[in-house]
Protein backbone atom coordinates (compact mmCIF):
# COMPACT_ATOMS: atom_id res chain seq x y z
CA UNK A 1 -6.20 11.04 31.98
CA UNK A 2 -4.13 9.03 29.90
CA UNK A 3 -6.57 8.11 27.45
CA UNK A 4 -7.06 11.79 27.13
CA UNK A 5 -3.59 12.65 26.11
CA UNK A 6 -3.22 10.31 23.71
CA UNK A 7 -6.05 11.63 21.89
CA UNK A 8 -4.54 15.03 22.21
CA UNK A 9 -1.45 14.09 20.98
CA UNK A 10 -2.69 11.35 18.12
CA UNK A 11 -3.50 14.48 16.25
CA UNK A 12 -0.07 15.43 16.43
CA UNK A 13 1.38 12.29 15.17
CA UNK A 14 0.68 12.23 11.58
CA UNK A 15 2.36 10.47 9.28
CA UNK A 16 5.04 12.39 8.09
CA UNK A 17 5.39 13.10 12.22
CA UNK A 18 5.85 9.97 13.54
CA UNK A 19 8.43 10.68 16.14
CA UNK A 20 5.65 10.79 18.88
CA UNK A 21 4.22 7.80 17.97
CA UNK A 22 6.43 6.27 21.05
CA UNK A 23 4.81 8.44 23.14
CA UNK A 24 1.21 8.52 21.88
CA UNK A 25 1.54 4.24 22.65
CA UNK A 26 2.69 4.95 26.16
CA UNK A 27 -0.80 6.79 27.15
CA UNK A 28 -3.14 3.98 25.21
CA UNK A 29 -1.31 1.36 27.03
CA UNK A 30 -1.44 3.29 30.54
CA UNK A 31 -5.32 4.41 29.62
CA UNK A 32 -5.44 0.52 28.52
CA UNK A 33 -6.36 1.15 25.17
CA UNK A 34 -3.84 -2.04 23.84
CA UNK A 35 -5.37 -2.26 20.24
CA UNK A 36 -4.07 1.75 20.01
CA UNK A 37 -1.16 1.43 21.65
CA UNK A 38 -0.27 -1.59 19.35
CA UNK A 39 -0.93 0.37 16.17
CA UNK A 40 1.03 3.23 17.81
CA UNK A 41 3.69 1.03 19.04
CA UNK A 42 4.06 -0.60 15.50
CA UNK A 43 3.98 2.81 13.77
CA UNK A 44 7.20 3.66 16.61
CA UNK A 45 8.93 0.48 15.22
CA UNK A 46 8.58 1.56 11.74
CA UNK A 47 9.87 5.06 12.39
CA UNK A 48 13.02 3.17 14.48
CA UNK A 49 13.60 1.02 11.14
CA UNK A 50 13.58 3.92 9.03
CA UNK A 51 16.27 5.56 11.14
CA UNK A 52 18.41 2.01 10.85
CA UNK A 53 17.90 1.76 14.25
CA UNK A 54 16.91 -2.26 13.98
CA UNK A 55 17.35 -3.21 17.61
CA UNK A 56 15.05 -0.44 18.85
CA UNK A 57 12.53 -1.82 16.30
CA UNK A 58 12.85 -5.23 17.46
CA UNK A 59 12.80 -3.84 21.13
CA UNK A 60 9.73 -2.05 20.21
CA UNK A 61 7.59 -4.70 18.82
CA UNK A 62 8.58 -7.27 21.27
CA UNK A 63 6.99 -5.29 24.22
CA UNK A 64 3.86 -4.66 21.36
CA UNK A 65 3.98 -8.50 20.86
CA UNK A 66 3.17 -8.73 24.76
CA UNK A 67 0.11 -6.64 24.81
CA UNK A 68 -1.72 -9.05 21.63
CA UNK A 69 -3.40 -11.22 24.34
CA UNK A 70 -4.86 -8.39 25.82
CA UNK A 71 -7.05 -7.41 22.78
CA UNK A 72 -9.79 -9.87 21.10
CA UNK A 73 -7.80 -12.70 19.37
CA UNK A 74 -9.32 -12.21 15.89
CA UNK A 75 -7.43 -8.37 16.15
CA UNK A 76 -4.64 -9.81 17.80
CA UNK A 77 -3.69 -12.33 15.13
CA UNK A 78 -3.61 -10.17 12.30
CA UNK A 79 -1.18 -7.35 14.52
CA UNK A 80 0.90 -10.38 15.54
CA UNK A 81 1.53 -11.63 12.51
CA UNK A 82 2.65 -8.05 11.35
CA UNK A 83 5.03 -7.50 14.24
CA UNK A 84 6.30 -10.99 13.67
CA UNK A 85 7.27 -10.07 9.99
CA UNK A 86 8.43 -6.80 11.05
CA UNK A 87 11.00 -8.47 13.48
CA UNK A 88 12.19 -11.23 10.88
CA UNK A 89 12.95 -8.06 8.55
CA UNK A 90 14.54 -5.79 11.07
CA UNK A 91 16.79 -9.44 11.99
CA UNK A 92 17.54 -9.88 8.36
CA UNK A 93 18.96 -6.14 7.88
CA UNK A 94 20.51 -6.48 10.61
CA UNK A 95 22.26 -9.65 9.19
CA UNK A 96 21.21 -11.72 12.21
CA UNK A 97 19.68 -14.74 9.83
CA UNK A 98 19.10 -17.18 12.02
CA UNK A 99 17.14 -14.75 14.20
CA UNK A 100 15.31 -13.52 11.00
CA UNK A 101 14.21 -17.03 10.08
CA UNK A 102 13.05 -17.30 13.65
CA UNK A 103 10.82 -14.54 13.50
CA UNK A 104 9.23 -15.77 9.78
CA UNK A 105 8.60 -19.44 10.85
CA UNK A 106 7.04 -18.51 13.92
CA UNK A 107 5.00 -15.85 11.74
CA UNK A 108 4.04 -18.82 9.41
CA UNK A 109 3.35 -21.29 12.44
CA UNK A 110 0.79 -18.74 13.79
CA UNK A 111 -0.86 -17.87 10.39
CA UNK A 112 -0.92 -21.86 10.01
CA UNK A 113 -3.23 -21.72 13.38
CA UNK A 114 -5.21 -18.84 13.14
CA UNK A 115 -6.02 -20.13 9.19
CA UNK A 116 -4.51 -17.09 8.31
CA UNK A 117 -3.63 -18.64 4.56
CA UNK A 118 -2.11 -15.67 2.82
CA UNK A 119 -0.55 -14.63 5.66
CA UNK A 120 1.17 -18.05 5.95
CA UNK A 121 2.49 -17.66 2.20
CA UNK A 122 3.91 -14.80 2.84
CA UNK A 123 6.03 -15.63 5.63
CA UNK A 124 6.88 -18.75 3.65
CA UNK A 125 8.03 -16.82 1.26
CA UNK A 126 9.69 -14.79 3.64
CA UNK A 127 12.05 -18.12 5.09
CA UNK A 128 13.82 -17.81 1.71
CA UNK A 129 15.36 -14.45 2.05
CA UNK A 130 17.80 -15.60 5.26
CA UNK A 131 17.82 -18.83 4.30
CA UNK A 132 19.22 -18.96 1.47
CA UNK A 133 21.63 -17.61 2.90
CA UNK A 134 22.34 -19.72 5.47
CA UNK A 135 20.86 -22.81 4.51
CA UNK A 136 19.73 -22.80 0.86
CA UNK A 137 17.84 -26.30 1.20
CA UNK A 138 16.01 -25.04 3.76
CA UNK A 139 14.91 -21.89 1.52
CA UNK A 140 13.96 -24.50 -1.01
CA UNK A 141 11.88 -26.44 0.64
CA UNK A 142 9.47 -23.36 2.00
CA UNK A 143 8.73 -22.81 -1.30
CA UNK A 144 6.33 -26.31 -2.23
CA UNK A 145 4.34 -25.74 0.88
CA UNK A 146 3.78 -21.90 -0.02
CA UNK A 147 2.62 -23.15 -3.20
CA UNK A 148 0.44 -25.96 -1.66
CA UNK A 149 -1.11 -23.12 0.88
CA UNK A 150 -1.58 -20.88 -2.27
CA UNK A 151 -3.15 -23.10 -4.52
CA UNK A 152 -5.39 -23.78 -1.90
CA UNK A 153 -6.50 -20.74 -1.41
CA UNK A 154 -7.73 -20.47 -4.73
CA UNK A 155 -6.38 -17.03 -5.93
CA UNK A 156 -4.47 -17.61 -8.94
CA UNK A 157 -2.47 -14.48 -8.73
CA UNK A 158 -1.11 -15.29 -5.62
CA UNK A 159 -0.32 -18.83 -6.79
CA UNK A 160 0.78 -17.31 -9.89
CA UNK A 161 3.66 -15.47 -7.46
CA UNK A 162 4.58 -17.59 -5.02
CA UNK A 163 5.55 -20.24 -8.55
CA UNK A 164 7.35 -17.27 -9.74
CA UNK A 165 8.87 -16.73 -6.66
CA UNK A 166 9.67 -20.43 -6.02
CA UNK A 167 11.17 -20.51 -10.07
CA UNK A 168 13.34 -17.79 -9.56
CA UNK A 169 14.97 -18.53 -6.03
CA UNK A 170 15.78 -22.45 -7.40
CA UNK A 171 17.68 -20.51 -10.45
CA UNK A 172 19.09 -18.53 -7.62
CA UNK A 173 19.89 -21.21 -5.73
């Protein structure tokens, strides 16, 4: 039954309709549907942050973050990862930048695992925003190992960034 409303109402939540998106995750996660109700539940948190309403976001995609185990790992890593990021930026505008930091190493820890490689310079590159202000050392030194991921990874445009990136926040800095 519950997998049935969901479909019914997952035609109503299109994109520039995303207030039901709350509820359309509800029915996949009661029909047990946890990849949908992930996306859904994500797609909730996005609509929460767009309203400035940070905490709900957060509140959102920490229950998500408890339904990843539930779906196939490869799946799961890639929606964790997102939700992770998602928190650390919902943390940062909320000004909460110890919290934010949190979020990104723990987003770059489990990229590190999964071999997740871009993933993990990304959330390196994330570390900087909060800490630089908080603790601009500790934004500094994300930076070499972004590069080291990066230049293993063999794409030159995203090593090409991430030295950009890494120039520019030491003239910051």
């Amino acid at each position: 039954m519950h997998l049935g409303l969901a479909a019914r109402l997952q035609t109503l939540c299109t994109p520039g309709r995303r207030e039901l998106a709350s509820e359309v995750a509800f029915h996949f996660e009661e029909g047990r549907d946890y990849e949908s109700a992930i996306r859904y539940l994500v797609l909730a948190a996005e609509n929460a942050a767009s309203r400035f309403a940070y905490r709900d976001s957060i509140q959102v995609l920490q229950h998500a973050l408890k339904l990843v185990p539930k779906i196939p790992s490869d799946v799961g890593a890639e929606w964790e990862l997102q939700m992770l990021e998602l928190i650390g930026d919902a943390h940062y505008a909320l000004g909460a930048m110890s919290d934010s930091a949190t979020a990104y190493e723990a987003e770059a820890s489990r990229a590190a695992q999964t071999g997740l490689r871009a993933a993990q310079v990304r959330a390196l590159s994330c570390l900087v925003r909060p800490y630089g202000l908080i603790d601009p050392d500790r934004g500094l030194a994300a930076m070499p190992e972004a590069e080291q991921v990066s230049r293993a990874l063999g794409d030159a445009l995203l090593l090409a960034r991430t030295q950009m990136l890494a120039a520019g926040i030491r003239l910051l800095l």
